[in-house]
Protein backbone atom coordinates (compact mmCIF):
# COMPACT_ATOMS: atom_id res chain seq x y z
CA UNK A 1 -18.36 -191.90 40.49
CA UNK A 2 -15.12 -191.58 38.67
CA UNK A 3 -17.27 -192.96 35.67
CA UNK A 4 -19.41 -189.85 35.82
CA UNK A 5 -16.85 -187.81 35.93
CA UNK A 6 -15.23 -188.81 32.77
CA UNK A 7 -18.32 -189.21 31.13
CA UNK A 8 -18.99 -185.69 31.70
CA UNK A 9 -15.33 -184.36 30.72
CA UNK A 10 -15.94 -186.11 27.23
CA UNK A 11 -19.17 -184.64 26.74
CA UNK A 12 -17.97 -181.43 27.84
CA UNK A 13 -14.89 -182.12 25.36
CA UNK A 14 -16.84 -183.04 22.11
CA UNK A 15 -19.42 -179.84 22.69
CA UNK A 16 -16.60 -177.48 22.97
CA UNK A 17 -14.78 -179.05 20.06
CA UNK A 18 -18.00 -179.03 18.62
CA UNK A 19 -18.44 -175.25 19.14
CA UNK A 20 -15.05 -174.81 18.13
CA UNK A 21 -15.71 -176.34 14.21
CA UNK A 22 -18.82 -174.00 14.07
CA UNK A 23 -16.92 -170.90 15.33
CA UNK A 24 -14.43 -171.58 12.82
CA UNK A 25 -16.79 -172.34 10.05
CA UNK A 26 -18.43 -168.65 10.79
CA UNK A 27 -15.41 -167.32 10.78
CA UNK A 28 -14.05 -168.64 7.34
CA UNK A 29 -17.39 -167.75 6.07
CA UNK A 30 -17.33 -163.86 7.33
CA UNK A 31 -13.40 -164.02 5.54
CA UNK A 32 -15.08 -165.34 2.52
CA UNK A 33 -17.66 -162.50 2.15
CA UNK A 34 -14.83 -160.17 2.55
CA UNK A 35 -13.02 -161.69 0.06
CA UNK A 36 -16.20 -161.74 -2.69
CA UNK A 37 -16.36 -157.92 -2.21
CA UNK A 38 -12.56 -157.43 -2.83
CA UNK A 39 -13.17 -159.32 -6.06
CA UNK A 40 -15.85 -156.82 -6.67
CA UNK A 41 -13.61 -153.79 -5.30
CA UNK A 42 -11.08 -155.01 -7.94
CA UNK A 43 -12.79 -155.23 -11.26
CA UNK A 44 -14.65 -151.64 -10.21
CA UNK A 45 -10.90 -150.56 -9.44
CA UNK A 46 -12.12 -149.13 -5.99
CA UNK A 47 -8.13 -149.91 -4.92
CA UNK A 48 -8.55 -147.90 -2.21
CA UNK A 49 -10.61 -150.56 -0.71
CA UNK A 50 -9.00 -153.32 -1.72
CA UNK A 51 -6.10 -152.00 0.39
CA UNK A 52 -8.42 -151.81 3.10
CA UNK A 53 -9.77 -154.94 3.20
CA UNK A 54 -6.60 -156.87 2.51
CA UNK A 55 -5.46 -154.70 5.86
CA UNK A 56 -8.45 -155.74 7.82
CA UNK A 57 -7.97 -159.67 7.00
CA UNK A 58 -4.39 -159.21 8.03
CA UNK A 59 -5.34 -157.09 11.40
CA UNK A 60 -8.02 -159.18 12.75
CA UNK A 61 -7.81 -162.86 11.16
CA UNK A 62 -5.02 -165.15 12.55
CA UNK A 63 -1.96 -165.66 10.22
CA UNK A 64 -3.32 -169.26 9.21
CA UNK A 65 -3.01 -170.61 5.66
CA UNK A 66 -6.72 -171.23 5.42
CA UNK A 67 -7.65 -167.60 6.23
CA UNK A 68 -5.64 -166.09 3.24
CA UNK A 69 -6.27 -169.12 0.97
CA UNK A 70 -10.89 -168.54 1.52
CA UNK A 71 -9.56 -165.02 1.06
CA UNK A 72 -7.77 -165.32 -2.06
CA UNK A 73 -10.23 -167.67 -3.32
CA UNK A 74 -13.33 -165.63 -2.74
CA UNK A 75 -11.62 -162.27 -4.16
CA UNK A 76 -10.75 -164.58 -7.50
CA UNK A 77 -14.69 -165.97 -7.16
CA UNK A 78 -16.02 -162.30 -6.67
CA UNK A 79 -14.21 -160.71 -9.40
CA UNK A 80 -14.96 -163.53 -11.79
CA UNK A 81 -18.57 -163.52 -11.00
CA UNK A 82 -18.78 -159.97 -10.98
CA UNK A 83 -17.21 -159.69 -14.55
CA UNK A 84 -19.44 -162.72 -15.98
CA UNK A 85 -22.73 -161.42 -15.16
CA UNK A 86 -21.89 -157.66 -16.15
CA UNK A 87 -22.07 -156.39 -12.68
CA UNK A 88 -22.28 -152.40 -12.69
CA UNK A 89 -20.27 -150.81 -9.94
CA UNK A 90 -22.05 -148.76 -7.33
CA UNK A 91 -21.06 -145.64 -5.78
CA UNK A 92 -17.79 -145.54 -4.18
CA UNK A 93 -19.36 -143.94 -1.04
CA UNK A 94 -22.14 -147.22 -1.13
CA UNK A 95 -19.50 -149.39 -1.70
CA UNK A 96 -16.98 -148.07 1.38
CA UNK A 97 -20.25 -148.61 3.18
CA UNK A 98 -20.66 -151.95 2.31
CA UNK A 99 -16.88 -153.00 3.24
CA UNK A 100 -17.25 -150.80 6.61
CA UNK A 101 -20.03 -153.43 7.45
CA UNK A 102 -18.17 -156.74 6.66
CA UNK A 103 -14.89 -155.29 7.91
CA UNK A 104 -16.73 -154.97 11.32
CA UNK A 105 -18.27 -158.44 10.85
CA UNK A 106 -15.14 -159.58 10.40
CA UNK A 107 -13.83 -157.94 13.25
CA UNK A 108 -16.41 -159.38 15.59
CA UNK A 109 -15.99 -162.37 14.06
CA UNK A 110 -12.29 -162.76 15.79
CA UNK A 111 -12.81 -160.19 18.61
CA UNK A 112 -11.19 -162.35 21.48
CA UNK A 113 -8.16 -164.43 19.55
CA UNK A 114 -4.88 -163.74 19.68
């Protein structure tokens, strides 16, 4: 009986670390998104929402080196990307639409923590 039991507590242990890598992985991916549309927000000079964003990473992701660093790394992705293939900048009323959506994303994403 004791057998069972501890065969159960490790399965229970490796699903919720399990879950636990693939709630992390969505949630460095939703940071990520954010961050490619900052790099967009930056070369269209929408600073505005670039504020914004940065605010919304700070607000609602914990204060963990890997959350800034996808940040950083997708805003410096975005903007390069953007810049390379000669994006044209949409409206700024389309774009503030566009970051309302993945600032609530993001929010979701870490509704819960802290």
């Amino acid at each position: 009986m004791r057998a069972l039991v501890l065969l159960l507590l490790a399965a229970a242990t490796v699903t919720a670390g399990a879950v636990q890598a693939q709630d992390l992985a969505a949630q460095r991916r939703v940071v990520s998104e954010l961050g490619l549309l900052n790099g967009q927000a930056l070369a269209c000079r929408y600073l505005d929402e670039v504020r914004r964003m940065k605010q919304a990473v700070i607000a609602h992701a914990p204060q963990e080196r890997v959350f800034g660093a996808d940040f950083d790394k997708a805003t410096n992705d975005g903007f390069l990307r953007f810049r390379s293939e000669g994006g044209r900048c949409p409206a700024p009323a389309v774009f503030a639409g566009r970051v309302d959506a993945r600032i609530e994303a993001l929010a979701a994403s870490f509704a819960g923590e802290g």
